[in-house]
N, C-alpha and C. Protein backbone atom coordinates (compact mmCIF):
# COMPACT_ATOMS: atom_id res chain seq x y z
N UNK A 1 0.85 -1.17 0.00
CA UNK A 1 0.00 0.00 0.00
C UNK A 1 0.89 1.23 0.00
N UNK A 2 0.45 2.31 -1.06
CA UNK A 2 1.76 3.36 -1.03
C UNK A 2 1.32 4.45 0.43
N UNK A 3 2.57 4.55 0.46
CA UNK A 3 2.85 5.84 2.26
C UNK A 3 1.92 6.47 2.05
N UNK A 4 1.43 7.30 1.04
CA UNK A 4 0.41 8.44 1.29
C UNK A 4 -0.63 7.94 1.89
N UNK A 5 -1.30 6.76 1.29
CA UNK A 5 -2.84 6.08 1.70
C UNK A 5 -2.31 5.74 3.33
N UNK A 6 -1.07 5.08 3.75
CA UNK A 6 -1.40 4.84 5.24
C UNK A 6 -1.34 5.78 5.74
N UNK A 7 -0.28 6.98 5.44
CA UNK A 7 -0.32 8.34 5.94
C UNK A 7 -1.72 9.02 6.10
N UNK A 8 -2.31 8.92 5.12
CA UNK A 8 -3.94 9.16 5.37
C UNK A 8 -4.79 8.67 6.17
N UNK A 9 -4.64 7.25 6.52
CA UNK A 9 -5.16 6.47 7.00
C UNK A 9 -4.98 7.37 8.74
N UNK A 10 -3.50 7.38 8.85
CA UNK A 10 -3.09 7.35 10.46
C UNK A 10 -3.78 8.76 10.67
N UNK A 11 -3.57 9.80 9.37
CA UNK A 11 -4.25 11.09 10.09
C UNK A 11 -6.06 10.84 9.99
N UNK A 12 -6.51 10.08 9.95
CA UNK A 12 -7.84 9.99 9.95
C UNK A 12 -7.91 9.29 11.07
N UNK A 13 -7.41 8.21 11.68
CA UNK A 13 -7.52 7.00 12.65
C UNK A 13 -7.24 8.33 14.15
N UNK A 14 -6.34 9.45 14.01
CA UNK A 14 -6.18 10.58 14.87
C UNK A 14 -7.06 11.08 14.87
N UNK A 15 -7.74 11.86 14.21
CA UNK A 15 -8.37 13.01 13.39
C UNK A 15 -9.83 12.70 14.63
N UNK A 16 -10.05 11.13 14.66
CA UNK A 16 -11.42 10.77 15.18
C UNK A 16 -11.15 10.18 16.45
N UNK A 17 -9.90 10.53 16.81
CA UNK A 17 -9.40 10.13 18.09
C UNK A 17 -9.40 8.23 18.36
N UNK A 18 -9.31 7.67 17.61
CA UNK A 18 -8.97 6.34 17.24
C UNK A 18 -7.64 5.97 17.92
N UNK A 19 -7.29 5.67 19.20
CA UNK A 19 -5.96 5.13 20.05
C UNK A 19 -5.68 4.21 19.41
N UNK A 20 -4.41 3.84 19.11
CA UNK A 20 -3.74 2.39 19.16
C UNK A 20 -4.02 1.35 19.94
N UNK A 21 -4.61 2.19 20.92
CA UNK A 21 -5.30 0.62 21.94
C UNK A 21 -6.60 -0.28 21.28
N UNK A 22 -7.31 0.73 20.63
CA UNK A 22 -8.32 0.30 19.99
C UNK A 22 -7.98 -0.40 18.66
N UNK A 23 -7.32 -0.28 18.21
CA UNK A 23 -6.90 -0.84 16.83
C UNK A 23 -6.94 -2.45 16.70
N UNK A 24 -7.81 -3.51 16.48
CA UNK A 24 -7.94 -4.82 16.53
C UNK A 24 -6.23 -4.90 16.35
N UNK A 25 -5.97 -6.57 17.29
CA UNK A 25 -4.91 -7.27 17.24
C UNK A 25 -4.65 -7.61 15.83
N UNK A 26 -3.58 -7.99 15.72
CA UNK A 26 -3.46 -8.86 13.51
C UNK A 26 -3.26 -10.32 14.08
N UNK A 27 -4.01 -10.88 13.12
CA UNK A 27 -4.55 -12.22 13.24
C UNK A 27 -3.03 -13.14 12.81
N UNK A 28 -1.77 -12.33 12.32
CA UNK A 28 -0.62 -13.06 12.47
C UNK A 28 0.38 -11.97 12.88
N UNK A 29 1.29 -13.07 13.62
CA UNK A 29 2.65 -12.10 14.17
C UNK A 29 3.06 -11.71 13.51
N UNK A 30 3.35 -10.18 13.99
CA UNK A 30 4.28 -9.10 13.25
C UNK A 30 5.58 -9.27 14.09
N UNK A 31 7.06 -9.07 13.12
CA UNK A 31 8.08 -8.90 13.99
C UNK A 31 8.24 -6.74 13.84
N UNK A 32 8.28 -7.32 15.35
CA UNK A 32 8.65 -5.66 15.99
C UNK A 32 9.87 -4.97 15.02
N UNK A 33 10.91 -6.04 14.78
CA UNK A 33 12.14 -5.10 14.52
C UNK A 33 12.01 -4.86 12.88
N UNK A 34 11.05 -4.88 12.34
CA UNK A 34 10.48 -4.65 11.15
C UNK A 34 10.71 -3.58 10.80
N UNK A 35 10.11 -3.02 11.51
CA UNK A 35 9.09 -1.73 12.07
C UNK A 35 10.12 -0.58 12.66
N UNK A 36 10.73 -1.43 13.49
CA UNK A 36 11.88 -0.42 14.35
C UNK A 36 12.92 -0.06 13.24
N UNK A 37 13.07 -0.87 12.54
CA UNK A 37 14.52 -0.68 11.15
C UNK A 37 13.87 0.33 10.07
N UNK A 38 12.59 0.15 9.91
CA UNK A 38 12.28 0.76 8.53
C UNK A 38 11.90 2.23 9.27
N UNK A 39 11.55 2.43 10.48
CA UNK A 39 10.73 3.62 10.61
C UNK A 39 11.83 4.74 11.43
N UNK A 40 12.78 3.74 12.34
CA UNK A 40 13.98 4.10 13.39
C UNK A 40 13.06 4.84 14.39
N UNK A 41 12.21 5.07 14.56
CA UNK A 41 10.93 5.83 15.52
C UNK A 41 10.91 4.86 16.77
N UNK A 42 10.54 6.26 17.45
CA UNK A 42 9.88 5.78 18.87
C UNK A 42 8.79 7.26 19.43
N UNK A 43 7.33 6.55 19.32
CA UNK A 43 6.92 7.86 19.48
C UNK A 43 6.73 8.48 18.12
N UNK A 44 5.96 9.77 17.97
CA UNK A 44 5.52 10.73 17.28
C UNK A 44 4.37 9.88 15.73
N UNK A 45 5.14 10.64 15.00
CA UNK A 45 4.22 10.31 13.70
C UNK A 45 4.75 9.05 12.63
N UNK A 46 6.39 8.83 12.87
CA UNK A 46 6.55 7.95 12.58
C UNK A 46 6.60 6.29 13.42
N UNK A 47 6.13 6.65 14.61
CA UNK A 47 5.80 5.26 15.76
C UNK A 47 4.50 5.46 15.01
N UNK A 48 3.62 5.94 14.85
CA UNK A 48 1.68 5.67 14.54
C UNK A 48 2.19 5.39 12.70
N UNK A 49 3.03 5.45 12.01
CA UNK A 49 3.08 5.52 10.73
C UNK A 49 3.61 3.50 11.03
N UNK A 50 4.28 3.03 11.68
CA UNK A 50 5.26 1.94 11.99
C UNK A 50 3.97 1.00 12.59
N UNK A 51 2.87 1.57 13.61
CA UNK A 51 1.49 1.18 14.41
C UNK A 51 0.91 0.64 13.18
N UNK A 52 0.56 1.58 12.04
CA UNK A 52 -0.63 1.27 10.82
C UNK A 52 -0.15 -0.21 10.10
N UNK A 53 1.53 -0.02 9.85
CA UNK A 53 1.56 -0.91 8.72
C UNK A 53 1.72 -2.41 9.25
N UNK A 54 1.32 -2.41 11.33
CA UNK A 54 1.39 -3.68 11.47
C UNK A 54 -0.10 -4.29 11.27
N UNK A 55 -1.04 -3.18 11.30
CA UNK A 55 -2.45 -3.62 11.12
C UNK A 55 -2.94 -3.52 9.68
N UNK A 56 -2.47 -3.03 8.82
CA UNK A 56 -2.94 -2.80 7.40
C UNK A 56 -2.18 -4.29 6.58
N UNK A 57 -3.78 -4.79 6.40
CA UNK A 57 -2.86 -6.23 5.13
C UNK A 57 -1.80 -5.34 4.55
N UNK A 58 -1.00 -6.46 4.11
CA UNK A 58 0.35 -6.30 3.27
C UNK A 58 -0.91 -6.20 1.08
N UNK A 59 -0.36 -5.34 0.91
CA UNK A 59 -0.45 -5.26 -0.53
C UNK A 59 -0.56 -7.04 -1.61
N UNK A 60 -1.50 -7.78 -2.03
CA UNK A 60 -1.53 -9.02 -2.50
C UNK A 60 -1.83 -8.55 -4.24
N UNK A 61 -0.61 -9.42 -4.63
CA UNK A 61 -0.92 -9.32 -6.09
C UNK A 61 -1.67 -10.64 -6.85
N UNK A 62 -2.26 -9.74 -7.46
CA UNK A 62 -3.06 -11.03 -8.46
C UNK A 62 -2.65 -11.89 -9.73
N UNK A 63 -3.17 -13.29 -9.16
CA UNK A 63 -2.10 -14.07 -10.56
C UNK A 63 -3.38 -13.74 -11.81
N UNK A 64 -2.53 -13.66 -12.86
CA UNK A 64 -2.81 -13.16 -14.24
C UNK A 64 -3.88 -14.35 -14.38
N UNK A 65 -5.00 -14.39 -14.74
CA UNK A 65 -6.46 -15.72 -15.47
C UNK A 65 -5.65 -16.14 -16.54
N UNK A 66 -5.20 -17.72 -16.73
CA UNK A 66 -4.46 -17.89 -17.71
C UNK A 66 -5.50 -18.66 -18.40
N UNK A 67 -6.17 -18.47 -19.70
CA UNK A 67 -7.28 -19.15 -20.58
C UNK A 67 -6.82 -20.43 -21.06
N UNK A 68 -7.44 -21.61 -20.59
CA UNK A 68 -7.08 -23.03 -20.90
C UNK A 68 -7.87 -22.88 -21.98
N UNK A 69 -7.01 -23.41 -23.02
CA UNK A 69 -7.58 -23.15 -24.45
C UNK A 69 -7.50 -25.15 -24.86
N UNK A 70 -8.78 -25.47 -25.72
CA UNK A 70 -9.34 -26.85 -25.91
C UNK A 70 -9.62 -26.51 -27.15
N UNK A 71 -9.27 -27.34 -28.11
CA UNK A 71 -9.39 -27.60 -29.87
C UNK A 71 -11.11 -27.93 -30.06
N UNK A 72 -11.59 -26.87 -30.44
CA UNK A 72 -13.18 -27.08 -31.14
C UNK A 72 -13.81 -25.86 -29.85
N UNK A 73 -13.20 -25.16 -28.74
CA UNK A 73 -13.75 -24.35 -27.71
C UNK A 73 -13.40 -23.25 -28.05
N UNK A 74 -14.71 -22.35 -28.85
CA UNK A 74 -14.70 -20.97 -28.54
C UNK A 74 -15.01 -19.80 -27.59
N UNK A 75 -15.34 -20.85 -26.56
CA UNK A 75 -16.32 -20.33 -25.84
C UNK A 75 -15.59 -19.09 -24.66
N UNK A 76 -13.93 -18.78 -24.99
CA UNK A 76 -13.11 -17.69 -24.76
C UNK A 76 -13.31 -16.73 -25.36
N UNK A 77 -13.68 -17.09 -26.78
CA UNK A 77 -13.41 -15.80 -27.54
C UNK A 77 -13.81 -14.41 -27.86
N UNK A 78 -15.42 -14.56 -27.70
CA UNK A 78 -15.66 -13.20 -28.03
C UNK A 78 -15.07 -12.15 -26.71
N UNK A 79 -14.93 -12.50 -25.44
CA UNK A 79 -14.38 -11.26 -24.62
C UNK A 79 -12.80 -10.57 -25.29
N UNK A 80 -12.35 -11.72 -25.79
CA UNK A 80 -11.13 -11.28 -26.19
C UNK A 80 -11.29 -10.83 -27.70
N UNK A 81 -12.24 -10.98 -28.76
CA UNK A 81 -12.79 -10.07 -29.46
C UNK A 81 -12.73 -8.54 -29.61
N UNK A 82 -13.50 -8.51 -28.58
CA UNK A 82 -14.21 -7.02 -28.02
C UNK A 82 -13.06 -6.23 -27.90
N UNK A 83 -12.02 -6.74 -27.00
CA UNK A 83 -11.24 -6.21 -26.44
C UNK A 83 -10.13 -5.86 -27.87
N UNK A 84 -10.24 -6.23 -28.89
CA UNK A 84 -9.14 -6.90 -29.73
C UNK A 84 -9.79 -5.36 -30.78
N UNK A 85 -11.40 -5.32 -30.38
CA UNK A 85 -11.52 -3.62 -31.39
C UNK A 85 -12.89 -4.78 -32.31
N UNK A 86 -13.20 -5.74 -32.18
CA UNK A 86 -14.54 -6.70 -33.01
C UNK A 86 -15.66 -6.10 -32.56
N UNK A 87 -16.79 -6.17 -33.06
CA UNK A 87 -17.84 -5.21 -32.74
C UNK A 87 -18.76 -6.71 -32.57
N UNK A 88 -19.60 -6.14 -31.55
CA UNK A 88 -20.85 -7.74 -31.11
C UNK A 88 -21.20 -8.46 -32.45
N UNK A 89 -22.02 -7.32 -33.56
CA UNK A 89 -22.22 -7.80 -34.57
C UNK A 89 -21.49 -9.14 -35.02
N UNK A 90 -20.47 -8.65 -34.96
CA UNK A 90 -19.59 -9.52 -36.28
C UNK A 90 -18.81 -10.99 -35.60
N UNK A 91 -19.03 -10.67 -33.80
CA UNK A 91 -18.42 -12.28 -33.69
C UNK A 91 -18.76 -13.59 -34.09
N UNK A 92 -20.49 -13.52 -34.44
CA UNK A 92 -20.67 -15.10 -35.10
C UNK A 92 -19.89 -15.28 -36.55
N UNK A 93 -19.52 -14.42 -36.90
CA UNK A 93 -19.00 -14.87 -38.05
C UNK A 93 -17.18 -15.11 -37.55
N UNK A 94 -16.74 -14.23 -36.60
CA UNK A 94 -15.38 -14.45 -36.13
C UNK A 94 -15.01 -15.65 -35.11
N UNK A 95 -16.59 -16.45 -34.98
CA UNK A 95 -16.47 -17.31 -34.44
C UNK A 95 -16.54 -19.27 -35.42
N UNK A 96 -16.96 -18.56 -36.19
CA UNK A 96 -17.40 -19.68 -37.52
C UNK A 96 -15.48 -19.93 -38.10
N UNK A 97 -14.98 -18.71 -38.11
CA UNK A 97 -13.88 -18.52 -38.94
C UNK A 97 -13.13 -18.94 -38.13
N UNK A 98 -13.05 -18.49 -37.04
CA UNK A 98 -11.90 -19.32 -35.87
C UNK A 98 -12.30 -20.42 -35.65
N UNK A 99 -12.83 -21.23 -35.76
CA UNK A 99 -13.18 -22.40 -35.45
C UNK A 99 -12.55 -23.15 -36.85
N UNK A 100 -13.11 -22.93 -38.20
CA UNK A 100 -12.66 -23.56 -38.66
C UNK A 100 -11.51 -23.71 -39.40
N UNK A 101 -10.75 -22.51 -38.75
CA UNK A 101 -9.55 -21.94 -39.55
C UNK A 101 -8.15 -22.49 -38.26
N UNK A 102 -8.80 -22.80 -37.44
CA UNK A 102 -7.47 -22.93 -36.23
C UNK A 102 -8.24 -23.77 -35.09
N UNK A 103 -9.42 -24.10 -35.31
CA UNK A 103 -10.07 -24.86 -34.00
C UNK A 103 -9.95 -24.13 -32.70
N UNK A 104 -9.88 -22.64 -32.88
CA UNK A 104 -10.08 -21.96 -31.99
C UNK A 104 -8.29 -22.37 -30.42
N UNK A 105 -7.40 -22.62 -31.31
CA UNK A 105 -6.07 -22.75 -30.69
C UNK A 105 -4.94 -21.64 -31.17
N UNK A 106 -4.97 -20.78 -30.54
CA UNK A 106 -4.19 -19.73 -31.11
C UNK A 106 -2.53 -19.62 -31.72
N UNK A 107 -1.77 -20.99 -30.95
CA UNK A 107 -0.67 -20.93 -31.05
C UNK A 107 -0.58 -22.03 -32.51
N UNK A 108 -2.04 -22.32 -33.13
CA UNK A 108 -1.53 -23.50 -34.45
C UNK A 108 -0.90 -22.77 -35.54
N UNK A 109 -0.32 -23.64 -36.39
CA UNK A 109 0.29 -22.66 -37.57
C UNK A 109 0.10 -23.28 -38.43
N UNK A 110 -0.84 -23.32 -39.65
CA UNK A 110 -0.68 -24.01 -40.95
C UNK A 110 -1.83 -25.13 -40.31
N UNK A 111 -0.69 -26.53 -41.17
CA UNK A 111 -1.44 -27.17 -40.98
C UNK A 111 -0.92 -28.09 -39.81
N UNK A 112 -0.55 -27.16 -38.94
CA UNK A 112 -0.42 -28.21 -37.61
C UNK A 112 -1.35 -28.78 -36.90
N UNK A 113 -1.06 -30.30 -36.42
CA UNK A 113 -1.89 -31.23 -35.69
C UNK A 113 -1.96 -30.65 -34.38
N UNK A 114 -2.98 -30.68 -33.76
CA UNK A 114 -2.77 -30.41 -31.99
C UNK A 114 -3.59 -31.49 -31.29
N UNK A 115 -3.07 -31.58 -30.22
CA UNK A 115 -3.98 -32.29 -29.02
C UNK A 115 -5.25 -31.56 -28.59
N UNK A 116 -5.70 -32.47 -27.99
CA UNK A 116 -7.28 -31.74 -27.32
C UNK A 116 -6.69 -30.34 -26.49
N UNK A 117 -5.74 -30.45 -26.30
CA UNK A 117 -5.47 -28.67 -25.10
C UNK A 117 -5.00 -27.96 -26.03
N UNK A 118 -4.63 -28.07 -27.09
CA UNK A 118 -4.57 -26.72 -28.39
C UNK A 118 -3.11 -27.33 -28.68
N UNK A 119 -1.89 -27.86 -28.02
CA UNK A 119 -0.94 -28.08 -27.85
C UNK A 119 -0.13 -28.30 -29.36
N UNK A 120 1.03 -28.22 -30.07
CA UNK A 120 1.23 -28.74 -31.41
C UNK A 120 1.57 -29.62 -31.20
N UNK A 121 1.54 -30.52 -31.90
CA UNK A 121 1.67 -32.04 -31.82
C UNK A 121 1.92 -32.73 -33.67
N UNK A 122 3.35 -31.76 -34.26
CA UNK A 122 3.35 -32.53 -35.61
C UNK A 122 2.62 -31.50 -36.39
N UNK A 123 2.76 -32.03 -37.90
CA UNK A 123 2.17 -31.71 -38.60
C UNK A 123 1.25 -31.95 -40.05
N UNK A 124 0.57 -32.08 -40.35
CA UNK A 124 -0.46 -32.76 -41.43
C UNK A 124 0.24 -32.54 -42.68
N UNK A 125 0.28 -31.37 -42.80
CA UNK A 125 1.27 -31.01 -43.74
C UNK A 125 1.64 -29.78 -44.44
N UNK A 126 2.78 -29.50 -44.89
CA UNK A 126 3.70 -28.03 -44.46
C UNK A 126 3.75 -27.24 -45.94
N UNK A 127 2.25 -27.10 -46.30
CA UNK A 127 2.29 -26.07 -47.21
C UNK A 127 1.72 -24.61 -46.64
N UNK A 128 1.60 -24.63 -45.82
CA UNK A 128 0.65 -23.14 -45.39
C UNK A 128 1.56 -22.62 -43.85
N UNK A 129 2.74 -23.01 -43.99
CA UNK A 129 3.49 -22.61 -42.71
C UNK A 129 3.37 -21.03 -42.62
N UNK A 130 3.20 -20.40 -43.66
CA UNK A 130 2.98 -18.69 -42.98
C UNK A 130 1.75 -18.57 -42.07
N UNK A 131 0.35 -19.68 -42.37
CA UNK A 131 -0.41 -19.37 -41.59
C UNK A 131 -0.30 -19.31 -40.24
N UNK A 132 -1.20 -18.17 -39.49
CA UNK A 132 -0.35 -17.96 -37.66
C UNK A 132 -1.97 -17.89 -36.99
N UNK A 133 -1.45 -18.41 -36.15
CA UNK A 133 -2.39 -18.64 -34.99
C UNK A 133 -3.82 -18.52 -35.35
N UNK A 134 -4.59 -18.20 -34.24
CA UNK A 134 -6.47 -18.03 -33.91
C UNK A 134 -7.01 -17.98 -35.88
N UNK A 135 -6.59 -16.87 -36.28
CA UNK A 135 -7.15 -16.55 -37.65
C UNK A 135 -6.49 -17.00 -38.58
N UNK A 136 -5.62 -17.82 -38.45
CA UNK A 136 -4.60 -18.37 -39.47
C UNK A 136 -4.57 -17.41 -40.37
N UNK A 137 -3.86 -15.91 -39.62
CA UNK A 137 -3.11 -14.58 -40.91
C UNK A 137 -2.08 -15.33 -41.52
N UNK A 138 -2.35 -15.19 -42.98
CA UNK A 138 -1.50 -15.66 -43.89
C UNK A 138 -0.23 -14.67 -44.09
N UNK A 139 1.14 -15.45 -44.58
CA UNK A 139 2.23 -14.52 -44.71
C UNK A 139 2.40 -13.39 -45.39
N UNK A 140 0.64 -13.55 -46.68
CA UNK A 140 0.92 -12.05 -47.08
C UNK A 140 0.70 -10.69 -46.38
N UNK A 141 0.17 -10.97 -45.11
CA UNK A 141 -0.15 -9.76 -44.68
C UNK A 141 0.67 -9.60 -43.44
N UNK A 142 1.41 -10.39 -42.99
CA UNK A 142 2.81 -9.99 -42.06
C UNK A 142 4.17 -10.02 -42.49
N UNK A 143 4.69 -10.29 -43.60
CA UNK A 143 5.68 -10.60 -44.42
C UNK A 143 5.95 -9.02 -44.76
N UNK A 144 7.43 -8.54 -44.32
CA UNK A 144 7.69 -7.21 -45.42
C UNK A 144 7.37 -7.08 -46.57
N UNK A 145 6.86 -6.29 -47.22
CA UNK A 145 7.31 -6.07 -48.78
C UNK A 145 6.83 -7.43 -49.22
N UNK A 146 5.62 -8.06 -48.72
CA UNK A 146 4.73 -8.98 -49.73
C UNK A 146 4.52 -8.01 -51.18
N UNK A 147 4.54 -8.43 -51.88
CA UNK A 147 3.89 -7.78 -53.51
C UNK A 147 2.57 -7.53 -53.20
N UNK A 148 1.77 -9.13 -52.87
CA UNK A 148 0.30 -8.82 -52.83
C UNK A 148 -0.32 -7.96 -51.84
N UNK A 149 0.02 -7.87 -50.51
CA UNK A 149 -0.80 -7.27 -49.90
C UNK A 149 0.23 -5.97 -49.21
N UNK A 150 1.48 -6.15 -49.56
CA UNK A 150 2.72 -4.84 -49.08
C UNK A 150 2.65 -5.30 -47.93
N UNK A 151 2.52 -6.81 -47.32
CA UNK A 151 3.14 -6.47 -45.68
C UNK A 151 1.76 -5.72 -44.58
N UNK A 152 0.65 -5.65 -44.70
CA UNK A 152 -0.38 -5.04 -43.87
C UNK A 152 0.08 -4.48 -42.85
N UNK A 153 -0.08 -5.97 -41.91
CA UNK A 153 0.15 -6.17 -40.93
C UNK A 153 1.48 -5.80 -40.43
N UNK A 154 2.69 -5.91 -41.16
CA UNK A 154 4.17 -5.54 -41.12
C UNK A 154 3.98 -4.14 -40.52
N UNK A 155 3.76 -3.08 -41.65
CA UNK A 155 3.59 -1.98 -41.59
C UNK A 155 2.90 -0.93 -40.82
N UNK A 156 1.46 -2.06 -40.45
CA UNK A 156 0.77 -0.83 -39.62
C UNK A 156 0.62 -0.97 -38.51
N UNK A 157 1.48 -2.68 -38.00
CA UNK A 157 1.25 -3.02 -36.34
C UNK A 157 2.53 -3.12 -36.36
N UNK A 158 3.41 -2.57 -37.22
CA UNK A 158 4.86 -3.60 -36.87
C UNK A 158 5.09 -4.56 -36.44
N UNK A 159 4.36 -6.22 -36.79
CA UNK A 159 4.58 -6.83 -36.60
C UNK A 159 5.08 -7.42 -37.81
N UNK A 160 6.44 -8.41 -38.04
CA UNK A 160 6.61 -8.49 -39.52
C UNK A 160 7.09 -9.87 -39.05
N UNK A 161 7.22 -10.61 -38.16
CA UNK A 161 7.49 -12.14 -37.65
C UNK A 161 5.79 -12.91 -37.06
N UNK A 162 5.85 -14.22 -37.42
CA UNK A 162 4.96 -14.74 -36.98
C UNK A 162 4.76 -14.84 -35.59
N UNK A 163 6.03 -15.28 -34.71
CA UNK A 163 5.19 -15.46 -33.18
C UNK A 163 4.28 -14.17 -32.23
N UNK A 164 4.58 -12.92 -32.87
CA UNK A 164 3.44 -12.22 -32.28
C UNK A 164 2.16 -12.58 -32.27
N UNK A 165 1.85 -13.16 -33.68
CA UNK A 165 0.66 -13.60 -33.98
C UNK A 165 0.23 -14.78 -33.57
N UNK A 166 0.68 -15.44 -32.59
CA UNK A 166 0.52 -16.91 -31.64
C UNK A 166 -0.21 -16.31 -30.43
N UNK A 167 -0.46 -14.81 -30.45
CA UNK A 167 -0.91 -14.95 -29.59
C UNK A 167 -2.28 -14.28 -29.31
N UNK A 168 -3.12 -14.85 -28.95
CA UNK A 168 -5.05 -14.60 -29.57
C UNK A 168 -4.83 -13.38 -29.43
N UNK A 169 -4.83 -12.16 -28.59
CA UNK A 169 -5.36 -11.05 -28.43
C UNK A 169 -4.53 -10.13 -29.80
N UNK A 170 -3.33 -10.56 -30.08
CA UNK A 170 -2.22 -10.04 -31.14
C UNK A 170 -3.16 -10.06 -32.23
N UNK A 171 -3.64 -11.15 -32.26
CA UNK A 171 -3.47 -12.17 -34.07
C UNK A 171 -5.10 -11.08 -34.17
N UNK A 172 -6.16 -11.40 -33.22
CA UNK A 172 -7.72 -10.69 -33.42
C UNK A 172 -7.24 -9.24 -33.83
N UNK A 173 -6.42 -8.64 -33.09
CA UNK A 173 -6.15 -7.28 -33.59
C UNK A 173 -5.71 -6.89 -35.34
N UNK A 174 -4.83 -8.18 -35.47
CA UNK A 174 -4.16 -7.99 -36.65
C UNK A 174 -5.08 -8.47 -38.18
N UNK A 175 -6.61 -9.30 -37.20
CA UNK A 175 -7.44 -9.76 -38.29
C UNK A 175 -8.33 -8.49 -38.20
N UNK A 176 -8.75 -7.69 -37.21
CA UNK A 176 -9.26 -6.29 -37.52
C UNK A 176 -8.78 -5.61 -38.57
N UNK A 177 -7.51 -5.38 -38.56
CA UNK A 177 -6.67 -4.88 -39.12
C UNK A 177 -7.24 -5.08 -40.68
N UNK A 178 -7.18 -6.19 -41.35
CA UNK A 178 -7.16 -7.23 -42.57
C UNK A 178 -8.55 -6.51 -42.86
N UNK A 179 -9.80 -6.84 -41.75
CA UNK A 179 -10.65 -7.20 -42.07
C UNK A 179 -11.20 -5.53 -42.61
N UNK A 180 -10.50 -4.29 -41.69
CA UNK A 180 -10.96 -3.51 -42.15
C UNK A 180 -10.43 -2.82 -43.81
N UNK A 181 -9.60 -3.75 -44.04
CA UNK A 181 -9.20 -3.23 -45.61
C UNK A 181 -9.84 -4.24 -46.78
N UNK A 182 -10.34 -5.18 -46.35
CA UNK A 182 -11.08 -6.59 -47.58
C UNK A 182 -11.93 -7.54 -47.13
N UNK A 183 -12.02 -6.97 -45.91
CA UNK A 183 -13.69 -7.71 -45.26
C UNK A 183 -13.47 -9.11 -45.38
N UNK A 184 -14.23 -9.63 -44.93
CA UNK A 184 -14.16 -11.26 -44.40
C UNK A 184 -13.58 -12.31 -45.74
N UNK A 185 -13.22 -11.25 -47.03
CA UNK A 185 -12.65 -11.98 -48.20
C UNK A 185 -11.43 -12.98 -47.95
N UNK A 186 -10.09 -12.51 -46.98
CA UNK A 186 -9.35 -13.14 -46.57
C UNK A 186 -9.70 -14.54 -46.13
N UNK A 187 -11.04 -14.82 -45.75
CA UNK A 187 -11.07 -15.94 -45.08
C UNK A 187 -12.26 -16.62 -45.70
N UNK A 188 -12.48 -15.85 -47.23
CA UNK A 188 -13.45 -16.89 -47.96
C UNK A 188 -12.68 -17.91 -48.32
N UNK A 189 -13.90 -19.07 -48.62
CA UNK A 189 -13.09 -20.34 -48.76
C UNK A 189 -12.92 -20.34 -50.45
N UNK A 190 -14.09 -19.96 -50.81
CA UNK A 190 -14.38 -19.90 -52.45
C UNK A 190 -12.86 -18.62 -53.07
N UNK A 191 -12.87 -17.78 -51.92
CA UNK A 191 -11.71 -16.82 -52.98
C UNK A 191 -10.59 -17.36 -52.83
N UNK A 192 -10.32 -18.90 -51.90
CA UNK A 192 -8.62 -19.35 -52.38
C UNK A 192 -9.03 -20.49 -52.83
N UNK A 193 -10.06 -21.40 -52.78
CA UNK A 193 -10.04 -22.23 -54.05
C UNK A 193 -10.88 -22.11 -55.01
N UNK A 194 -11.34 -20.91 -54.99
CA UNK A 194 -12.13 -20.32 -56.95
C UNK A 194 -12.59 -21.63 -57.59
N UNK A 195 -14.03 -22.36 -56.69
CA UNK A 195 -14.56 -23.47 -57.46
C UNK A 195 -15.86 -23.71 -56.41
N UNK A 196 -16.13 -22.55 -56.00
CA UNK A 196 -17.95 -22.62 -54.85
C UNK A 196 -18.15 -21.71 -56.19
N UNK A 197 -19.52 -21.48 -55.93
CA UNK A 197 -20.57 -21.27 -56.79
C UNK A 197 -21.02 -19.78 -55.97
C-alpha cells in the first residue's frame, strides 16, 4: 500500500481520536524489529506511521487468469474479441472462422496437428506454414514487402514475424486490421479455391 494512503489512514484514525489501543490485534505475528529498522521511531508520527503498517494487510498481487484453451472451444473468444476492437455484430461470423480456420487454438500454424489442449503435436502437412495462430493470418499480410498485400500487418502493427501472432489477443487485432481493408474476403473459402458457386 503506497505511504500516502497509510499516511492518510493514520491522520484519519487521529483526526477521530482512534488510540492504538483500539486498533484490533493482527490475526498473524508481526516482527517488531520490522518496524523499528524501517521507521527508526519511537513515538511521534513515525511510531503511529510503523502502528498502521502492522495492522494494514500487506499489498496481494493477483495471478494473471491464464485461458485453458481446448481444440473445437470458442467459448473464450468473443471477450477477447471485443477487447481486440470486433464489434458484437460480427463475432458469429469471427467465431465460424476461428473455429474452422485454427479450431479456436491460437498458437496452431498451418497445418499443424494439436492435441485436445490446443498443444502442437506434428504436422499434417507443411504447405501453409505462414499461416499464424487463432485466424490463421496468412504470410501475405505480415511478411515485409509482400507484392500482394505490401506487408499489412508488417507496416501498420509492426509486426513483420509470426510469433506475435501466436498470440489470440495479437493475431484478433491484426485480423481487424485485414478485415478492415477486404472484409471477411481473406477468409473466404471460395476466394482461395475459386470453385464454390
Amino acid at each position: 500500500m503506497p505511504t500516502i494512503i497509510k499516511a492518510i489512514i493514520a491522520f484519519a484514525l487521529s483526526a477521530i481520536g482512534l488510540g492504538v489501543s483500539q486498533i484490533p490485534v493482527p490475526v498473524e505475528p508481526v516482527i517488531e524489529t520490522d518496524f523499528a529498522e524501517r521507521y527508526d521511531a519511537v513515538g511521534g508520527f513515525a511510531q503511529t506511521m510503523a502502528t498502521i503498517y502492522r495492522y494494514v494487510p500487506p499489498v496481494t498481487t493477483t495471478t494473471p487468469v491464464t485461458t485453458v484453451y481446448r481444440h473445437g472451444d470458442c467459448s473464450w473468444l468473443p471477450a477477447v474479441a471485443l477487447q481486440a476492437g470486433w464489434s458484437a455484430d460480427q463475432i458469429p461470423q469471427l467465431l465460424k472462422i476461428s473455429a474452422r480456420e485454427s479450431g479456436c487454438c491460437p498458437r496452431r500454424i498451418g497445418g499443424q496437428r494439436v492435441l485436445p489442449d490446443c498443444t502442437p503435436n506434428g504436422f499434417a502437412e507443411t504447405t501453409h506454414m505462414s499461416d499464424s495462430g487463432l485466424m490463421q493470418i496468412n504470410g501475405v499480410h505480415w511478411l515485409q514487402n509482400h507484392a500482394q498485400y505490401d506487408g499489412l500487418v508488417c507496416k501498420q502493427m509492426r509486426i513483420c514475424t509470426q510469433e506475435p501472432l501466436l498470440d489470440a489477443l495479437t493475431n484478433l487485432r491484426a485480423a481487424r486490421l485485414i478485415y478492415s481493408q477486404v472484409g471477411w474476403s481473406a477468409w473466404d473459402i471460395c476466394h482461395r479455391e475459386k470453385n464454390c458457386k
